[in-house]
N, C-alpha and C. Protein backbone atom coordinates (compact mmCIF):
# COMPACT_ATOMS: atom_id res chain seq x y z
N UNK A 1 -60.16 49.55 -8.01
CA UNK A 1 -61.09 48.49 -8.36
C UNK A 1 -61.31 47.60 -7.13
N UNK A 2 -62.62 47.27 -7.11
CA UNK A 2 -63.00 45.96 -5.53
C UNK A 2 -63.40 44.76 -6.75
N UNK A 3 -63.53 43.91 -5.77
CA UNK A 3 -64.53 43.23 -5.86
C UNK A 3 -65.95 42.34 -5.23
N UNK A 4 -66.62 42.45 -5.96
CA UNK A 4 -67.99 42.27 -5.04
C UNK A 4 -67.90 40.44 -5.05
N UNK A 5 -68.36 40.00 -3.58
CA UNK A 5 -68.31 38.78 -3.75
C UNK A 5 -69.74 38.36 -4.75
N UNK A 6 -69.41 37.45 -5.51
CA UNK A 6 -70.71 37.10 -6.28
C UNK A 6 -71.49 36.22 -5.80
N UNK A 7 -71.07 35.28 -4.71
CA UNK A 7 -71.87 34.08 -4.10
C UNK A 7 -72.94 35.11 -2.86
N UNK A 8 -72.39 35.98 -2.69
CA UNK A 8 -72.79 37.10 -1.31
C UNK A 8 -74.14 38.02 -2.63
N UNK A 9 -73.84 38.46 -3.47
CA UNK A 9 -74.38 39.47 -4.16
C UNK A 9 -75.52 38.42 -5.02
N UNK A 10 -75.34 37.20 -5.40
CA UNK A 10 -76.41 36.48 -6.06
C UNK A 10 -77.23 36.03 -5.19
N UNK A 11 -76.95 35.62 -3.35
CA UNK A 11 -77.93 35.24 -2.60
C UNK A 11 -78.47 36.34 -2.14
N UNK A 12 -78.10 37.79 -2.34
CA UNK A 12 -78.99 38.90 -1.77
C UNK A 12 -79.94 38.86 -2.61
N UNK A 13 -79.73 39.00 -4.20
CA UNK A 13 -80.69 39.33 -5.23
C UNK A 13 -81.79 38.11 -4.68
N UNK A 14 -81.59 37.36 -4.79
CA UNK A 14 -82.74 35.85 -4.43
C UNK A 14 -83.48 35.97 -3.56
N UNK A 15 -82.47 36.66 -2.01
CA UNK A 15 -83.11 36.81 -0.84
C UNK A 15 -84.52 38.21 -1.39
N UNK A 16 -84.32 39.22 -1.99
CA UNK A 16 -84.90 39.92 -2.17
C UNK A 16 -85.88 40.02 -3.97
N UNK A 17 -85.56 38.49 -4.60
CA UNK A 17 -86.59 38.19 -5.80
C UNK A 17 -86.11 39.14 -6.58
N UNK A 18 -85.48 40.00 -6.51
CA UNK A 18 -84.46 41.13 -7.99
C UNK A 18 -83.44 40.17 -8.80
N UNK A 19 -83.83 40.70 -9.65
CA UNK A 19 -83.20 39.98 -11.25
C UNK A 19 -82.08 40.99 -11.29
N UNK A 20 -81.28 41.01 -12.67
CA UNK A 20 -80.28 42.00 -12.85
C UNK A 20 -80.90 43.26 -13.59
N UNK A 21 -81.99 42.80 -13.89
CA UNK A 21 -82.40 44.46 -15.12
C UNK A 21 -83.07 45.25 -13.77
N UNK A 22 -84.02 44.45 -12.53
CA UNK A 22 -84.51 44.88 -11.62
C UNK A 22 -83.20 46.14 -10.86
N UNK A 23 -82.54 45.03 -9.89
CA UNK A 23 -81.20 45.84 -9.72
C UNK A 23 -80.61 46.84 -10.75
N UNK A 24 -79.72 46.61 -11.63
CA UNK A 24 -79.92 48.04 -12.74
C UNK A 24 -81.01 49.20 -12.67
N UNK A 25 -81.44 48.89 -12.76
CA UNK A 25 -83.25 49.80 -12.50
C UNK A 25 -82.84 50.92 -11.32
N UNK A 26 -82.73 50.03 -10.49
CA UNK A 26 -82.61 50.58 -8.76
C UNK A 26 -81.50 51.26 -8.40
N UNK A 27 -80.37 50.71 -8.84
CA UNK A 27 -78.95 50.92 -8.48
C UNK A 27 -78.64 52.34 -9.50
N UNK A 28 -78.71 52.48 -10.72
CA UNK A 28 -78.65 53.30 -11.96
C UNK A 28 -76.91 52.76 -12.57
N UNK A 29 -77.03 51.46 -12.38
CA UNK A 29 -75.32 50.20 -12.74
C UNK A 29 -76.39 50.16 -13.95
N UNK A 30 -75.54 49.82 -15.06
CA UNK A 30 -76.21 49.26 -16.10
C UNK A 30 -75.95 47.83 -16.16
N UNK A 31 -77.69 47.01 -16.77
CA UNK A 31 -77.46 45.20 -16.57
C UNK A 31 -76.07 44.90 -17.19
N UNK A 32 -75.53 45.16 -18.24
CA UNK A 32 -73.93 44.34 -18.42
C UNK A 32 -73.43 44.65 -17.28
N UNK A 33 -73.31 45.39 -16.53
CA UNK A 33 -72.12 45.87 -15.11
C UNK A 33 -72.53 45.13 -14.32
N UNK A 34 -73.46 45.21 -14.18
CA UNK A 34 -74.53 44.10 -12.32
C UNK A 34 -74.21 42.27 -13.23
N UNK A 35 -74.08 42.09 -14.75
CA UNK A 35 -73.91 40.57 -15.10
C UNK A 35 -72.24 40.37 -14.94
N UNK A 36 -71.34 41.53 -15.61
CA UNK A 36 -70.37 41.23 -14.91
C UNK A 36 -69.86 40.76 -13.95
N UNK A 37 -70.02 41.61 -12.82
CA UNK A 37 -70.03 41.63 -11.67
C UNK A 37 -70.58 40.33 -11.22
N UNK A 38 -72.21 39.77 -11.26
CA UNK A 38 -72.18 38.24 -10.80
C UNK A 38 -71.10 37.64 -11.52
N UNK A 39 -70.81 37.38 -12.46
CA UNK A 39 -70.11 36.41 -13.33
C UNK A 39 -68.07 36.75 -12.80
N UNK A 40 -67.75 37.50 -11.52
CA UNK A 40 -66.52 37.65 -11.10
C UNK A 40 -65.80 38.87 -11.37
N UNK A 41 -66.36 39.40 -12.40
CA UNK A 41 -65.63 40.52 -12.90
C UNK A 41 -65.14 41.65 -11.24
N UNK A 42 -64.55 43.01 -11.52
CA UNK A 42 -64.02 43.54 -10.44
C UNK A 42 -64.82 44.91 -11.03
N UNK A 43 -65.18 46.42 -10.13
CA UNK A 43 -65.97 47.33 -10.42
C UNK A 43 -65.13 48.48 -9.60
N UNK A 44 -65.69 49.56 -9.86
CA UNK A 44 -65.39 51.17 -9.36
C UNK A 44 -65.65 50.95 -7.82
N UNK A 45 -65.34 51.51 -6.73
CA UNK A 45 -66.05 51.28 -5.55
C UNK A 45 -67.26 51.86 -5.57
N UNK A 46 -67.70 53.00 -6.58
CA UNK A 46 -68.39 53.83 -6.53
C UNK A 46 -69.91 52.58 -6.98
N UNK A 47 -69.35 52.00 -8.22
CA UNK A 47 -70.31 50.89 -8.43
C UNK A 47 -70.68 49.90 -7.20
N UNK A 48 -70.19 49.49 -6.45
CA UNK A 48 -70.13 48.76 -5.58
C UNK A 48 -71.08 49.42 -4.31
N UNK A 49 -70.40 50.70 -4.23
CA UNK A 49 -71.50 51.14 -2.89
C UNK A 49 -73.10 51.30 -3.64
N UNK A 50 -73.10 51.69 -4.77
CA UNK A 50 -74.77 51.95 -5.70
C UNK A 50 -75.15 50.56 -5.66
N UNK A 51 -74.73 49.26 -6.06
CA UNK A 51 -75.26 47.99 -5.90
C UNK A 51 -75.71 47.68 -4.35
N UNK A 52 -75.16 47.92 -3.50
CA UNK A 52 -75.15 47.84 -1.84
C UNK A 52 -76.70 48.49 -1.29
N UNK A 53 -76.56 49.57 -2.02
CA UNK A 53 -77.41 50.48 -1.46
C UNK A 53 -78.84 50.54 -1.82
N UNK A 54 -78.99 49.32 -3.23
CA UNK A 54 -79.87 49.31 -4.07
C UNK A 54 -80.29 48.08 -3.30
N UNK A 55 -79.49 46.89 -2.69
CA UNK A 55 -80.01 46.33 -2.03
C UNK A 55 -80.24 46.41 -0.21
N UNK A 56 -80.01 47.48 0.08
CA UNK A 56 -80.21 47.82 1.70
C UNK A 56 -79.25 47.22 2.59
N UNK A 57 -77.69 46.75 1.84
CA UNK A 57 -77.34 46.63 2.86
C UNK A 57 -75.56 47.84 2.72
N UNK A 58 -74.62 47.66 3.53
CA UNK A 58 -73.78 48.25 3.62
C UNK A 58 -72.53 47.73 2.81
N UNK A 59 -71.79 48.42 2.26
CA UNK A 59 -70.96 47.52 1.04
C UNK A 59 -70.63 47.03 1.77
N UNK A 60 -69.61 46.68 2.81
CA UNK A 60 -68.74 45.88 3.21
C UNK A 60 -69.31 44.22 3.59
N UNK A 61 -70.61 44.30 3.13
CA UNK A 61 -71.14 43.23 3.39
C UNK A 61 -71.37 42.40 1.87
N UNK A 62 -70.94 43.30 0.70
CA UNK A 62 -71.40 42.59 -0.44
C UNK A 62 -69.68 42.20 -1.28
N UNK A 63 -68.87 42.84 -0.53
CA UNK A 63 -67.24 42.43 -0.76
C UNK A 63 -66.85 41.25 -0.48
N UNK A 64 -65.83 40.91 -1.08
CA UNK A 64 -65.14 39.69 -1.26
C UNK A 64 -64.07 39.66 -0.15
N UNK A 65 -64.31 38.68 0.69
CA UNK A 65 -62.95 38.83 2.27
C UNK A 65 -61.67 38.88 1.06
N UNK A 66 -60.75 39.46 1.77
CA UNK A 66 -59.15 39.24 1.70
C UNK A 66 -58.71 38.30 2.01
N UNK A 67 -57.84 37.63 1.57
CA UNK A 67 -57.80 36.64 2.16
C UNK A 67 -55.96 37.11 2.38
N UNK A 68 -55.03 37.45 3.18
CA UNK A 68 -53.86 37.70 3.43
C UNK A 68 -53.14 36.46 2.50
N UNK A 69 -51.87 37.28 1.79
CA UNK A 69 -50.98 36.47 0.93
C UNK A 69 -50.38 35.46 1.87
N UNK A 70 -49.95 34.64 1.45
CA UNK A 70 -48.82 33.33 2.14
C UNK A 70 -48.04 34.26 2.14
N UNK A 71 -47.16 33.69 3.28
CA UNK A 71 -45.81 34.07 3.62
C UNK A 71 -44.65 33.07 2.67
N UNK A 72 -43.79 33.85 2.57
CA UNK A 72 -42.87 32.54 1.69
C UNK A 72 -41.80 32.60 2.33
């Protein structure tokens, strides 16, 4: 499971005027999966690269950074 950043994945849709049924459409994610997904949820990578690709760019650009655990 990834997760797609949603602040990264809701300003692409905007940048490019696609709604979620639009994306669904394009991607072949169904709209509950693409509303998940904005709303935080986590997806297949497989979902993740089809959302990416539906918007032209490369997944690693629609992922959520890591952020490395604290040390304790």
């Amino acid at each position: 499971m990834v997760r797609i950043d949603r602040v990264k994945l809701i300003a692409l849709m905007a940048r490019r005027a696609i709604r979620a049924k639009e994306l669904a459409e394009i991607s072949g994610v169904s709209r509950v999966t693409i509303t998940a997904i904005r709303g935080g949820k986590s997806c297949m990578g497989e979902t993740a690269k089809k959302i990416a690709r539906a918007l032209g760019v490369d997944v690693t650009e629609i992922m959520e950074d890591v952020q490395p655990e604290a040390r304790r």
